[in-house]
Structures are given as C-alpha cells and as structure tokens.
PDB file of N, CA and C in Angstrom:
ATOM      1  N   UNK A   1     100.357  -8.793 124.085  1.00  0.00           N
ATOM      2  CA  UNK A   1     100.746  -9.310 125.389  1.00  0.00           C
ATOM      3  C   UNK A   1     100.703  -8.182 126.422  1.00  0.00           C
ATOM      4  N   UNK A   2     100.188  -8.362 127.559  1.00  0.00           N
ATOM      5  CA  UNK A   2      99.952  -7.390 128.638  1.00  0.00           C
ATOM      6  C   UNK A   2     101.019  -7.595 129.634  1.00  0.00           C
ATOM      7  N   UNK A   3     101.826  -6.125 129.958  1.00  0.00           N
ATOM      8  CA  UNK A   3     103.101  -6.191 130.643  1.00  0.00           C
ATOM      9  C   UNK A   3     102.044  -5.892 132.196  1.00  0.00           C
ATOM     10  N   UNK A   4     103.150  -6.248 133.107  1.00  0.00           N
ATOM     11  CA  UNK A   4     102.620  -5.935 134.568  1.00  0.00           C
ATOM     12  C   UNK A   4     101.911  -4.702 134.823  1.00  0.00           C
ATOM     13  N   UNK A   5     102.265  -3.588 134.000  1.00  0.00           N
ATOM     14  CA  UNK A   5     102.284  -2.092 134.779  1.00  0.00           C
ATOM     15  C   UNK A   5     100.975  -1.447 133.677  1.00  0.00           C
ATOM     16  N   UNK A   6     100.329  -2.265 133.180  1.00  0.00           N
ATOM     17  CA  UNK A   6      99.717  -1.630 131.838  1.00  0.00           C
ATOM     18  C   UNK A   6      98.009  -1.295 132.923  1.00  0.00           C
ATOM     19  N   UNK A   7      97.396  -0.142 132.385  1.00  0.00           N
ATOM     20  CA  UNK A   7      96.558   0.562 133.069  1.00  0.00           C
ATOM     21  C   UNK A   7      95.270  -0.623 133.693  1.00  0.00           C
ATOM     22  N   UNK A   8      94.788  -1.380 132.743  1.00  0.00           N
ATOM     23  CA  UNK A   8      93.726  -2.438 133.314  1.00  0.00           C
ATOM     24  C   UNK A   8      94.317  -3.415 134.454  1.00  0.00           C
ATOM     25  N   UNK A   9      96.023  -3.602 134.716  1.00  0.00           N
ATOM     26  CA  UNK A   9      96.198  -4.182 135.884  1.00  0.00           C
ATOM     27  C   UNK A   9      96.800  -3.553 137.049  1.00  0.00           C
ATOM     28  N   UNK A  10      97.008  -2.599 136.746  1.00  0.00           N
ATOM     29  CA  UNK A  10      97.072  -1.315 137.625  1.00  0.00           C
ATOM     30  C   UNK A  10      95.333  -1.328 138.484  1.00  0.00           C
ATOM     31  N   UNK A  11      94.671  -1.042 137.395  1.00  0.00           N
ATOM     32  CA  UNK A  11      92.888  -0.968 138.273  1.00  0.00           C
ATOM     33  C   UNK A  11      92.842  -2.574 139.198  1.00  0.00           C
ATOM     34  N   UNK A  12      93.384  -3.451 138.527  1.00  0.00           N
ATOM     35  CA  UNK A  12      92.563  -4.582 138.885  1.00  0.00           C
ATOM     36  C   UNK A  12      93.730  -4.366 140.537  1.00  0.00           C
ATOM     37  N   UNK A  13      94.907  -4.079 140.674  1.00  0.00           N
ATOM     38  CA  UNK A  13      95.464  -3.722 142.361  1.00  0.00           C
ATOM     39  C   UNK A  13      94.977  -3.441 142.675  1.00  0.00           C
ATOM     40  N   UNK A  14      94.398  -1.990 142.038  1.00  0.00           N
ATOM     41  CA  UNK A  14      93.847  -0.849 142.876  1.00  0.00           C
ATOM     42  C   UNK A  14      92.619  -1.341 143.655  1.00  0.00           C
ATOM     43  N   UNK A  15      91.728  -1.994 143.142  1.00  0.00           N
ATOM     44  CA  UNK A  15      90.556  -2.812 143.148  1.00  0.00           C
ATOM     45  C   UNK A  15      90.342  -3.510 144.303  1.00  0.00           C
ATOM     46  N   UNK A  16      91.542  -4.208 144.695  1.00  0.00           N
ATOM     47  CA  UNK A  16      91.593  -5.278 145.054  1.00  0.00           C
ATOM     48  C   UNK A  16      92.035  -4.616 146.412  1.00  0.00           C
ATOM     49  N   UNK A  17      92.858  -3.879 146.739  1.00  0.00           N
ATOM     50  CA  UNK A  17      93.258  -3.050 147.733  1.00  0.00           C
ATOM     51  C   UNK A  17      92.567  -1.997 148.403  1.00  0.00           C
ATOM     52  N   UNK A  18      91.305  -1.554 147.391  1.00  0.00           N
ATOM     53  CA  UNK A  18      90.392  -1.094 148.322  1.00  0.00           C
ATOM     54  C   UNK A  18      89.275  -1.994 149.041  1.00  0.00           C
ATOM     55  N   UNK A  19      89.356  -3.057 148.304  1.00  0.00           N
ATOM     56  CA  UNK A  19      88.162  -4.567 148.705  1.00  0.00           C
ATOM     57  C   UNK A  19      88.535  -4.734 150.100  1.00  0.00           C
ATOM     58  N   UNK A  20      89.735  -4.280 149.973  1.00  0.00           N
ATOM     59  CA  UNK A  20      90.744  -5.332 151.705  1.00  0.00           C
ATOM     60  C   UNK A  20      91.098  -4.160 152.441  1.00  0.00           C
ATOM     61  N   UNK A  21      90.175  -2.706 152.608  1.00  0.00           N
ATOM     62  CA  UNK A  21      90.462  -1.683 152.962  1.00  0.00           C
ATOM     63  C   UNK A  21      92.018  -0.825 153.516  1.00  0.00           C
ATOM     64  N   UNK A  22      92.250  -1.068 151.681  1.00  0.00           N
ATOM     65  CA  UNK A  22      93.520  -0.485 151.955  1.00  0.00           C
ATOM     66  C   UNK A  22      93.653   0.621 151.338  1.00  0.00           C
ATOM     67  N   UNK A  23      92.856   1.699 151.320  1.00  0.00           N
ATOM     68  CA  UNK A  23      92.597   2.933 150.440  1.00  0.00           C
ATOM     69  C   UNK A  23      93.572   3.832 150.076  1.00  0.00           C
ATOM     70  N   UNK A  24      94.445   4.366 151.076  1.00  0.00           N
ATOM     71  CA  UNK A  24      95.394   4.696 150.942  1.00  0.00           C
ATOM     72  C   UNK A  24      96.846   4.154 150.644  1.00  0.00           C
ATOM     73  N   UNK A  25      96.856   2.962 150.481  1.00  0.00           N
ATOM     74  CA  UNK A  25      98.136   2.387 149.713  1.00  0.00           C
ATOM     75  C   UNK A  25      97.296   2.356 148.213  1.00  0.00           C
ATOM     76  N   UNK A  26      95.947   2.068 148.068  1.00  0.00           N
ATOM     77  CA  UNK A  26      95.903   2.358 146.468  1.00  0.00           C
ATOM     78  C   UNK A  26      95.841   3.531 146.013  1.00  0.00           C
ATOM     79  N   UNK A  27      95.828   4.431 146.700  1.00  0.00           N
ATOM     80  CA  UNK A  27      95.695   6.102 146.417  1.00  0.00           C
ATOM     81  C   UNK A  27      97.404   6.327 146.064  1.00  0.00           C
ATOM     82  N   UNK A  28      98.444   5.400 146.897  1.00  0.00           N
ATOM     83  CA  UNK A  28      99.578   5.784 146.548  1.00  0.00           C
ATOM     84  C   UNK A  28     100.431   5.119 145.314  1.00  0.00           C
ATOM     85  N   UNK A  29      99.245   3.738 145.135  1.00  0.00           N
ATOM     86  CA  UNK A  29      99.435   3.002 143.898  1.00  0.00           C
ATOM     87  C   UNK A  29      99.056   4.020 142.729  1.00  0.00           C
ATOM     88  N   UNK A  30      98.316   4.438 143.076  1.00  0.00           N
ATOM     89  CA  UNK A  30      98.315   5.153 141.547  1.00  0.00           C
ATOM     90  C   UNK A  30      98.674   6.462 141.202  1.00  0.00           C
ATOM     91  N   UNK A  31      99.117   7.337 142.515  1.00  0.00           N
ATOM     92  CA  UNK A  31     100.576   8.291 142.491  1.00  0.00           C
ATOM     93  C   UNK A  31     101.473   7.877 141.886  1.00  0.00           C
ATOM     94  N   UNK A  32     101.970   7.223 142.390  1.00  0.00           N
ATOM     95  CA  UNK A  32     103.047   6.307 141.749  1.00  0.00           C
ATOM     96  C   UNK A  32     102.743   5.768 140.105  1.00  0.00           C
ATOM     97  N   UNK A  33     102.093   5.135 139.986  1.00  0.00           N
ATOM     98  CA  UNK A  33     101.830   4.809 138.392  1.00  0.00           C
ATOM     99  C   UNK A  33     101.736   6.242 137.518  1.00  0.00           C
ATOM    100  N   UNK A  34     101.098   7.563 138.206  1.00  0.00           N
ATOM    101  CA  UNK A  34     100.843   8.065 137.292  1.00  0.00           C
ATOM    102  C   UNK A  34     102.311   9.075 137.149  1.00  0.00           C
ATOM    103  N   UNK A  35     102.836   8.878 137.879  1.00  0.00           N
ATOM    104  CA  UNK A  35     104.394   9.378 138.312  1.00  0.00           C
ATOM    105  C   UNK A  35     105.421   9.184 136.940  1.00  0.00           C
ATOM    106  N   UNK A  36     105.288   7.488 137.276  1.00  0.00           N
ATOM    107  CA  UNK A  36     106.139   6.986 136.319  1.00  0.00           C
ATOM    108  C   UNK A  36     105.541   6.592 135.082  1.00  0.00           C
ATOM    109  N   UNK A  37     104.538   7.093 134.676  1.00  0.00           N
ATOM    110  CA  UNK A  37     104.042   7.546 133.238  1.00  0.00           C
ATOM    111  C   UNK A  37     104.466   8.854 132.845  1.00  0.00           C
ATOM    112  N   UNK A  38     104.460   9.709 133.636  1.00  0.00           N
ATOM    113  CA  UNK A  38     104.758  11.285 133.614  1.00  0.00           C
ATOM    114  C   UNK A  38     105.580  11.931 132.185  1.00  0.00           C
ATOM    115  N   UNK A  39     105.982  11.009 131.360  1.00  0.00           N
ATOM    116  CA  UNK A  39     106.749  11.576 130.351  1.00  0.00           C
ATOM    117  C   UNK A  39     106.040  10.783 128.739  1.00  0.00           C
ATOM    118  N   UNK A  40     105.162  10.153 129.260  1.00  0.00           N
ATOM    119  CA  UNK A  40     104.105   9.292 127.889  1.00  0.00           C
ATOM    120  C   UNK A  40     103.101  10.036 127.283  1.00  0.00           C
ATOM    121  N   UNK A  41     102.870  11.396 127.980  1.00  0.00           N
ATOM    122  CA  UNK A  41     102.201  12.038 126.863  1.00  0.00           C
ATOM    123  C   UNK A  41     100.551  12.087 127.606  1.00  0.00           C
ATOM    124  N   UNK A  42     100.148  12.979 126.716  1.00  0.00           N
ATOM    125  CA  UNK A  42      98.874  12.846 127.069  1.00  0.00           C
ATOM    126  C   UNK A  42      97.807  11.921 125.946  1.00  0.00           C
ATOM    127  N   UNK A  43      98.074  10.982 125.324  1.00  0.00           N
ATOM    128  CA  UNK A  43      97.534  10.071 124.683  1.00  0.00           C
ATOM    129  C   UNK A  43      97.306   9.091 125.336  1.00  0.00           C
ATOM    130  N   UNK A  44      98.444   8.726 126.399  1.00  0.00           N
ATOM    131  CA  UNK A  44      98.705   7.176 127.375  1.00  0.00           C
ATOM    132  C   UNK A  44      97.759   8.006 128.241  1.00  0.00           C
ATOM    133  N   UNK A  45      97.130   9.147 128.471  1.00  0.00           N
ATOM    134  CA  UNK A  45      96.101   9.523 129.491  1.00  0.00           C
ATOM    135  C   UNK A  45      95.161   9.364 129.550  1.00  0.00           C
ATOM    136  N   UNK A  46      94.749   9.083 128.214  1.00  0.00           N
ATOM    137  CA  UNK A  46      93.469   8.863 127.634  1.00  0.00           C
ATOM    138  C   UNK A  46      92.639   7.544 127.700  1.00  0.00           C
ATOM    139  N   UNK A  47      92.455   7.481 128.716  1.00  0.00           N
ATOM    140  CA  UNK A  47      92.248   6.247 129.803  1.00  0.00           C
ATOM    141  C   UNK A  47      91.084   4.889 128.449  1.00  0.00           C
ATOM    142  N   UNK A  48      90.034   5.754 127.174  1.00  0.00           N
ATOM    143  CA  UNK A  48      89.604   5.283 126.434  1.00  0.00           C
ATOM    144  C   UNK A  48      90.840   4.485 125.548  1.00  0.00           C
ATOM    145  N   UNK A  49      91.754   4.715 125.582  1.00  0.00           N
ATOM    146  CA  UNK A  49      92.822   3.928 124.384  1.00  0.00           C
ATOM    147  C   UNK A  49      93.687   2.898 125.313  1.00  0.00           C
ATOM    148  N   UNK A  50      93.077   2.541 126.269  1.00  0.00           N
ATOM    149  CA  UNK A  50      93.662   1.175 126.783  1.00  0.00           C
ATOM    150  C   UNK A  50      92.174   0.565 126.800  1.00  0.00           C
ATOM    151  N   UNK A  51      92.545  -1.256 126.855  1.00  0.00           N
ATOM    152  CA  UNK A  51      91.876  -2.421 127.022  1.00  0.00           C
ATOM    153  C   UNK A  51      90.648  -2.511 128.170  1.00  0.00           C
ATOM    154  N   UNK A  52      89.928  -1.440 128.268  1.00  0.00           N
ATOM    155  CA  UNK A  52      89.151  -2.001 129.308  1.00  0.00           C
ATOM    156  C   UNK A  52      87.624  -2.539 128.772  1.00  0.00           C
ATOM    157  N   UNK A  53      86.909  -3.512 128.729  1.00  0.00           N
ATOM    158  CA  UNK A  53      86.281  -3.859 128.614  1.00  0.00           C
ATOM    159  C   UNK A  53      85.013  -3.157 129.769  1.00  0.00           C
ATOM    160  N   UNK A  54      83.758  -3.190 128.898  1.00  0.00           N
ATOM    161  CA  UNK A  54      82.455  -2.801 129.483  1.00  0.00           C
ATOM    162  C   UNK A  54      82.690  -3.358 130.877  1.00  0.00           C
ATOM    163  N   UNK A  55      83.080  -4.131 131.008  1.00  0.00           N
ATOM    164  CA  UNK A  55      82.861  -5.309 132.262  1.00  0.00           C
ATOM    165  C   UNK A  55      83.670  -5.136 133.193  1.00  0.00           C
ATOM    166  N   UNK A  56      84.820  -4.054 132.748  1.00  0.00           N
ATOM    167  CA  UNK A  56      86.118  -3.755 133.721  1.00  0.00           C
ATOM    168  C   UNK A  56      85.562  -2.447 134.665  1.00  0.00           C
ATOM    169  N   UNK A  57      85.371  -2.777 136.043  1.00  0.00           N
ATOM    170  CA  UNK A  57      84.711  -1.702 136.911  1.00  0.00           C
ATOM    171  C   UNK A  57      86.121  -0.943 137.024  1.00  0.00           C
ATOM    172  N   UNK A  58      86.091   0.297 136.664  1.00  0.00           N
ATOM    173  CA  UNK A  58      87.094   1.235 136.684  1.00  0.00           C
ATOM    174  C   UNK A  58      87.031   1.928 137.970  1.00  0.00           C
ATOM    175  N   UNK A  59      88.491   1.739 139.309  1.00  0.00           N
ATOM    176  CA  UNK A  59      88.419   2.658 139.856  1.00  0.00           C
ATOM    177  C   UNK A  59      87.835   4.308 139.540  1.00  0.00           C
ATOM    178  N   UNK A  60      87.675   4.769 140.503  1.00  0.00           N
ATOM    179  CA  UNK A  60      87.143   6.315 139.948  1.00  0.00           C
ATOM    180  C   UNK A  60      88.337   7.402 140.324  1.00  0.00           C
ATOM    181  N   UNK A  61      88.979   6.982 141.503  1.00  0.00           N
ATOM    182  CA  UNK A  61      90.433   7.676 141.695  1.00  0.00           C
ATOM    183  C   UNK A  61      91.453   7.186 140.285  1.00  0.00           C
ATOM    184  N   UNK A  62      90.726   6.258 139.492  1.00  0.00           N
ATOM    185  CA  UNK A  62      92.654   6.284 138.927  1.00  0.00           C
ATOM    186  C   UNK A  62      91.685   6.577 137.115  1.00  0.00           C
ATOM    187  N   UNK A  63      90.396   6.940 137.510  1.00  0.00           N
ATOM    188  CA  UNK A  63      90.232   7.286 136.419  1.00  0.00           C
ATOM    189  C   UNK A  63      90.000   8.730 136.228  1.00  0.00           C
ATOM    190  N   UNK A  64      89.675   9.295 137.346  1.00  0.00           N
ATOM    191  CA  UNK A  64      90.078  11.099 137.486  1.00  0.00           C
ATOM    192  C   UNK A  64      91.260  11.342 137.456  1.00  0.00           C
ATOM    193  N   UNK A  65      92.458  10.394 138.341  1.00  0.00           N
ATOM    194  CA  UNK A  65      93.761  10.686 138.001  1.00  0.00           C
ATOM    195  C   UNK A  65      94.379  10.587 136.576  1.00  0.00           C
ATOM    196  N   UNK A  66      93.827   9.765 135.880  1.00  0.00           N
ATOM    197  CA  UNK A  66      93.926   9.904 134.575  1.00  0.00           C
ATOM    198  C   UNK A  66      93.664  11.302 133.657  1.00  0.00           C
ATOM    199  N   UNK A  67      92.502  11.389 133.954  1.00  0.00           N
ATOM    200  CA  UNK A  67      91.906  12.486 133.417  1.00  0.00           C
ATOM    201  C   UNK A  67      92.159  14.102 133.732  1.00  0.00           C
ATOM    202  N   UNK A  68      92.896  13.966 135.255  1.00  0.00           N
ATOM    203  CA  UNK A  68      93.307  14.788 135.251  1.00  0.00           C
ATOM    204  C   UNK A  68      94.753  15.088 134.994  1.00  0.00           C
ATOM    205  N   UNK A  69      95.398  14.160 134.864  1.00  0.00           N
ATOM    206  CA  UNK A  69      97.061  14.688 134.049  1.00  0.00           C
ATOM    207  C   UNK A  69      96.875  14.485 132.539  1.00  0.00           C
ATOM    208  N   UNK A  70      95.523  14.023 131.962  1.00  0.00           N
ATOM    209  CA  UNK A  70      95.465  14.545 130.531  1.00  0.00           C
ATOM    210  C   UNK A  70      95.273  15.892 130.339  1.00  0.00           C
ATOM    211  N   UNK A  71      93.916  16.184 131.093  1.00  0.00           N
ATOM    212  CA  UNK A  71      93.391  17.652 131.150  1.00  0.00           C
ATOM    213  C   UNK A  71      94.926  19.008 131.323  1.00  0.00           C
ATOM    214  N   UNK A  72      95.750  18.107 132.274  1.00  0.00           N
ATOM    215  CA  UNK A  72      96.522  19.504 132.579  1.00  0.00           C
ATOM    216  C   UNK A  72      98.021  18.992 131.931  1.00  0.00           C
ATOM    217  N   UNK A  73      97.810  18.415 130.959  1.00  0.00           N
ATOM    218  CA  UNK A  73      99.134  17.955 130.182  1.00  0.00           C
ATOM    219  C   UNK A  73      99.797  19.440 129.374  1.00  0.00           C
ATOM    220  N   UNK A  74     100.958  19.880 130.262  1.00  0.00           N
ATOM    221  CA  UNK A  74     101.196  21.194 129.523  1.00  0.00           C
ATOM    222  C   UNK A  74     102.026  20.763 128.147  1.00  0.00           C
ATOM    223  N   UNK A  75     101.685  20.742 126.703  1.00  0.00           N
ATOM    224  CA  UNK A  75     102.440  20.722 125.507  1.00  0.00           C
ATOM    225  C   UNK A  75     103.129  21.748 125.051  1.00  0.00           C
ATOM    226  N   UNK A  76     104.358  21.723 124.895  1.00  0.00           N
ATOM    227  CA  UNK A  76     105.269  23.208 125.027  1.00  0.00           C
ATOM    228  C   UNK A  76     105.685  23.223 123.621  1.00  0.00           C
ATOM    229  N   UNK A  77     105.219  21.739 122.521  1.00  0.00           N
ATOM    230  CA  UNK A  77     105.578  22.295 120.883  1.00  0.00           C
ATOM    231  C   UNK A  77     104.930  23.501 120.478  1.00  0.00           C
ATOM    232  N   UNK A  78     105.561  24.372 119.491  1.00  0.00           N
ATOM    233  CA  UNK A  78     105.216  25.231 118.661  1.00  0.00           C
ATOM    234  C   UNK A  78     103.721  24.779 118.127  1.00  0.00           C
ATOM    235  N   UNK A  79     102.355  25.385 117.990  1.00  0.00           N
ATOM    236  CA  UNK A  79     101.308  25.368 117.352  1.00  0.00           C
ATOM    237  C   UNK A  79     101.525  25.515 115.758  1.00  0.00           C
ATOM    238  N   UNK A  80     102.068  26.556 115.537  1.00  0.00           N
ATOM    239  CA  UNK A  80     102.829  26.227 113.947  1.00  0.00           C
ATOM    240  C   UNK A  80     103.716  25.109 113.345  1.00  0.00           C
ATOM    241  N   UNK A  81     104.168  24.338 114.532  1.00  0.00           N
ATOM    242  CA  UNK A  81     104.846  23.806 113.739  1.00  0.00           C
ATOM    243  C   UNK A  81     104.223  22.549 113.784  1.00  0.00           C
ATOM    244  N   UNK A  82     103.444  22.484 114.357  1.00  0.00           N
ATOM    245  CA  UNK A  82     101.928  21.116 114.737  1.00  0.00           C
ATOM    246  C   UNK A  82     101.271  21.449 113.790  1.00  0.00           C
ATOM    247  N   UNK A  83     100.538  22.582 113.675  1.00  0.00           N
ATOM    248  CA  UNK A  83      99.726  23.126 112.384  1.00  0.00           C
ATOM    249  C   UNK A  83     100.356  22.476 111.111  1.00  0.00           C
ATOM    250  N   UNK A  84     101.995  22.903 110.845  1.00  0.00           N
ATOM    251  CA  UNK A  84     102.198  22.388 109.119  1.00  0.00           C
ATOM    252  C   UNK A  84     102.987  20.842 109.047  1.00  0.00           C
ATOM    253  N   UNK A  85     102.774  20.450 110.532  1.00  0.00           N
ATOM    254  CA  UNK A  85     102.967  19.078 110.407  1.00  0.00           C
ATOM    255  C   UNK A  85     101.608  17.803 110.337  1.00  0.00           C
ATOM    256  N   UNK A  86     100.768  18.421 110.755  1.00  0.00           N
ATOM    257  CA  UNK A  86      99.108  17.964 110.180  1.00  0.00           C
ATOM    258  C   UNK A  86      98.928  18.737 108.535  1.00  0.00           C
ATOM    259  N   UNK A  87      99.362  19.355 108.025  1.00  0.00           N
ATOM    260  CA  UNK A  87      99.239  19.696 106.654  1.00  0.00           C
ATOM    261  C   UNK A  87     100.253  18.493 105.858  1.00  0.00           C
ATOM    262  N   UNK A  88     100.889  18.126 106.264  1.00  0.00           N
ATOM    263  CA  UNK A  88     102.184  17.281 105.388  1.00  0.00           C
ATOM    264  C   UNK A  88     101.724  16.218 105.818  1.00  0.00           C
ATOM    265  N   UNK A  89     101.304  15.544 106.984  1.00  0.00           N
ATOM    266  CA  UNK A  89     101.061  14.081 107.063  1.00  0.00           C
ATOM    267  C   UNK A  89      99.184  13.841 106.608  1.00  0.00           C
ATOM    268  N   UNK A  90      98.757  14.744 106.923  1.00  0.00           N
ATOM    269  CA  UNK A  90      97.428  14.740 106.319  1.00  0.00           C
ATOM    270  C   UNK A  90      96.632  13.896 107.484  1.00  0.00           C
ATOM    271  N   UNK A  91      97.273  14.309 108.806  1.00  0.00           N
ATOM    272  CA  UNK A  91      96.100  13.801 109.531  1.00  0.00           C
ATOM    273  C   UNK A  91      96.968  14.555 110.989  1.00  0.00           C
ATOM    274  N   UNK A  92      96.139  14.118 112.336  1.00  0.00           N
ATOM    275  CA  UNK A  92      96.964  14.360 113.524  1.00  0.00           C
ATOM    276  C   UNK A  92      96.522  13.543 114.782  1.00  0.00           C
ATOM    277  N   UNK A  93      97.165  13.719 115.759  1.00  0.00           N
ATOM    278  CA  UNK A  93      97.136  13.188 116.816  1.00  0.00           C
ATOM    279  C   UNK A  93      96.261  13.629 118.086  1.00  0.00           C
ATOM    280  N   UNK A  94      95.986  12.592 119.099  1.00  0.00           N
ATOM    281  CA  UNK A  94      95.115  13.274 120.148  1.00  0.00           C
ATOM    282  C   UNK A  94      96.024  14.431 121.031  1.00  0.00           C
ATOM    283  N   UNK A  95      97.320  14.256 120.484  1.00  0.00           N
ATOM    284  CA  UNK A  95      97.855  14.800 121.562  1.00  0.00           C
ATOM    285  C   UNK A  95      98.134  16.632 120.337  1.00  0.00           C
ATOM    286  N   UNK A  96      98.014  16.555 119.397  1.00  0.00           N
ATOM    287  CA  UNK A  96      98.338  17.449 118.538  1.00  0.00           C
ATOM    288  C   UNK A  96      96.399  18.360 118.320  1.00  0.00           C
ATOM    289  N   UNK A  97      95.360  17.396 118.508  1.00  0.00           N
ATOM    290  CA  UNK A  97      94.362  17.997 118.900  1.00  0.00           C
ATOM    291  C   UNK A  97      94.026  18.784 120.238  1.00  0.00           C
ATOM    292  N   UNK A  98      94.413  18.620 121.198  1.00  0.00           N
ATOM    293  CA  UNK A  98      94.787  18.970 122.217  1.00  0.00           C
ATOM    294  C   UNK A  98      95.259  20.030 122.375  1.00  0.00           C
ATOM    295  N   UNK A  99      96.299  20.198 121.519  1.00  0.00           N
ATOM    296  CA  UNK A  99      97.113  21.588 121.778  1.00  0.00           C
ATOM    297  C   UNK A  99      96.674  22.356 120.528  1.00  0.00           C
ATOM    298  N   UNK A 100      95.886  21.970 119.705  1.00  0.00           N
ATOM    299  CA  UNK A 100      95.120  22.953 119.206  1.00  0.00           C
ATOM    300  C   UNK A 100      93.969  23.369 119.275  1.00  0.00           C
ATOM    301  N   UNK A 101      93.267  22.702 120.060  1.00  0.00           N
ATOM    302  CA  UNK A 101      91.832  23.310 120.528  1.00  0.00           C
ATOM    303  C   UNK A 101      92.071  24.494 121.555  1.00  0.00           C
ATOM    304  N   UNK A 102      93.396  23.973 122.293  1.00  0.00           N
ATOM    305  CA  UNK A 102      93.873  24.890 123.878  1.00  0.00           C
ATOM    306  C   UNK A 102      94.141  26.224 122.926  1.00  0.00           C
ATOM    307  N   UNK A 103      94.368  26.809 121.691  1.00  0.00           N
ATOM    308  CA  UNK A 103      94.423  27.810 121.157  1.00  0.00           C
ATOM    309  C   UNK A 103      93.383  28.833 120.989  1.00  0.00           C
ATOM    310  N   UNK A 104      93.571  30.041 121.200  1.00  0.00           N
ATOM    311  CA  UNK A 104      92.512  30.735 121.153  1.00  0.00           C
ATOM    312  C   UNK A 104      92.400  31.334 119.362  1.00  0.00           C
ATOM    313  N   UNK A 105      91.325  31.919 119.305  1.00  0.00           N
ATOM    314  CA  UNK A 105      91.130  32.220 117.669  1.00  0.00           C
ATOM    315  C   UNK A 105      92.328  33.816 117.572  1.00  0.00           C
ATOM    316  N   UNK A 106      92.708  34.799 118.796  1.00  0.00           N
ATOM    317  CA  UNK A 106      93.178  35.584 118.802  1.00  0.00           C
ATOM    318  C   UNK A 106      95.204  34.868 118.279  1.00  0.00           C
ATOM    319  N   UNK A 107      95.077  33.404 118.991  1.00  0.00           N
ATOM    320  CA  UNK A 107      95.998  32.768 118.277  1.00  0.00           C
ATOM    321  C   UNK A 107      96.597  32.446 117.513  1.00  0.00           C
ATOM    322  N   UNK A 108      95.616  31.676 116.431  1.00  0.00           N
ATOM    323  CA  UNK A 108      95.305  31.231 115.359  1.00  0.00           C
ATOM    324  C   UNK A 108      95.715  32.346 114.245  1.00  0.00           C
ATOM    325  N   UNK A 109      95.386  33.581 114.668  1.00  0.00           N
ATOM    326  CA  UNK A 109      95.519  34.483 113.567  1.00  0.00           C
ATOM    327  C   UNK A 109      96.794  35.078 112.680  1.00  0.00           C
ATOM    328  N   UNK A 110      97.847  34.842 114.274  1.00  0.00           N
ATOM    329  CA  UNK A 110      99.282  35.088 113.320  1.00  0.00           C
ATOM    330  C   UNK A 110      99.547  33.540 112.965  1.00  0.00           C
ATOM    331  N   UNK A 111      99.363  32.903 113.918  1.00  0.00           N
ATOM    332  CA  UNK A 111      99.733  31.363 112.669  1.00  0.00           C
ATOM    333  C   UNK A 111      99.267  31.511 111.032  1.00  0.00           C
ATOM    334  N   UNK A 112      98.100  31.366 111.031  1.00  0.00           N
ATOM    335  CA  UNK A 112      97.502  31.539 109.479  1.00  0.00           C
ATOM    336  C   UNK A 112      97.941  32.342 108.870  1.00  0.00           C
ATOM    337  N   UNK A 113      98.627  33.553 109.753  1.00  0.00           N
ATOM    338  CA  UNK A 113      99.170  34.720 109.068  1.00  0.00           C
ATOM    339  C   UNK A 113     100.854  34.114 108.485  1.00  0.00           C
ATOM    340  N   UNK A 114     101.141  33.398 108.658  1.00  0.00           N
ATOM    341  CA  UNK A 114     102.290  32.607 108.981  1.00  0.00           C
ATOM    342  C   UNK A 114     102.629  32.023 107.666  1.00  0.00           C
ATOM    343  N   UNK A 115     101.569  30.579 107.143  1.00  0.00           N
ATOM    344  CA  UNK A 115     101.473  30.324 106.764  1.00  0.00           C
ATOM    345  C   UNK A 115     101.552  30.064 105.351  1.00  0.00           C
ATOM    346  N   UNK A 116     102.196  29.823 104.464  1.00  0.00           N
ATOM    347  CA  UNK A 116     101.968  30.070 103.194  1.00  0.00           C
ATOM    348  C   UNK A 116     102.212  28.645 102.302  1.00  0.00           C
ATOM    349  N   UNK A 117     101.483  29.095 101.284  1.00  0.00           N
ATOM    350  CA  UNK A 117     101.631  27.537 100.569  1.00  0.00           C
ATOM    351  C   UNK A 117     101.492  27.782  99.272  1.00  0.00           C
ATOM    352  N   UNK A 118     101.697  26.710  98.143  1.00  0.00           N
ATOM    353  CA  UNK A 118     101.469  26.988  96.751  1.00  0.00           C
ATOM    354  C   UNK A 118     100.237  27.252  96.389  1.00  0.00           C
ATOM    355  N   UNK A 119     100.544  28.622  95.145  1.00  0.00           N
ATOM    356  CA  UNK A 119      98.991  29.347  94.545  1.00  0.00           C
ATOM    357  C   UNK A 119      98.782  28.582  93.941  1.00  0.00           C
ATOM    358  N   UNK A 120      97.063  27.886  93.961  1.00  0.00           N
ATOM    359  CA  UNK A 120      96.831  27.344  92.596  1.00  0.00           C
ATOM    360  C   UNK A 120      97.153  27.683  91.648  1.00  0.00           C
ATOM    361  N   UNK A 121      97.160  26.659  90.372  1.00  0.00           N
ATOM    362  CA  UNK A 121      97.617  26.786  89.066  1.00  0.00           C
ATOM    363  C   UNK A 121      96.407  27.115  88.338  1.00  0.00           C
ATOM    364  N   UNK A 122      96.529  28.007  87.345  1.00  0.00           N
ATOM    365  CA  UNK A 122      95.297  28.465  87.130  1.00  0.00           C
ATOM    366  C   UNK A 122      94.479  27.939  85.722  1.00  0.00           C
TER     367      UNK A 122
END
C-alpha cells in the first residue's frame, strides 16, 4: 500500500507543479521531503529501491536531490565494526557498502590488522 509521502508521489506533485509553472514551490516540495527523510539513511536515497516504473518521468531536481544526499550521506559507524558485522551475518547492506568503499586501502590496513578469527583446524 502506498502512503501519501512515498517518493513516486512526491514526483507525481512535483510534476504537476512544474506543468502549472510553479517551479519554485516544487523546488521547495522537495526541500522539504528531503528534509523530513533526513534521518532514513542513505538506502531510502537510493532513488532505484522505490516503485518507479520505466514509464514514471522522474523529475530531475528530485532525482539529483536524491542523489545528492545519498552521495554526501555522512555514516559515522565504526568500519570495524561494519566489517565483523558483514562477517557474522554473511552478507551487507547498501548503506554498509557505502561506507566501505568511502575507505581508503591506507584504512583498511589497521582494520585487517584488527581482526582476528579462528585458525584452521589442521
């Protein structure tokens, strides 16, 4: 079931408000939307993991605005502790990929250094 505020009817305002040249109340429509998303993460940013169909003409302001509070989504968890929580669940998240690609290999090195796990049995 699709609530009022969900991203494909957000576009279809936005849409509709620039049709009837109202550019700047949809520029503030989607300030506002992306406002009060502001604490969903950068997964809900990821403008591909909502409902839009081929056929859904995507504003381009609310799909850069998207893209850009994914792009600059600051994640302040520990990389280690993301690291041995993708070791225990055996998989991870877009938002846990994210903050490990943003790692540099000069990074990476005391993590791994970090790290320890059971020696094989021989």
């Amino acid at each position: 079931m699709l609530t009022a505020d969900t991203p494909l009817n957000i576009n279809s305002a936005v849409r509709v408000l620039r049709k009837y040249c109202r550019g700047k109340q949809a520029d503030t429509v989607i300030a506002n939307y992306i406002a009060a998303h502001e604490a969903d993460g950068p997964d809900f940013f990821d403008i591909r993991r909502h409902h839009f169909s081929r056929d859904d003409l995507l504003d381009d302001a609310l799909r850069d605005a998207f893209e850009g509070k994914r792009d600059d989504y600051l994640d302040a968890r520990d990389p280690l502790a993301v690291l041995t929580a993708i070791g225990e669940r055996c998989g991870w998240t877009g938002a846990d990929l994210m903050l490990m690609v943003r790692e540099s290999p000069d990074d990476f090195e005391p993590i791994l250094e970090t790290l320890r796990g059971d020696a094989p049995s021989g």
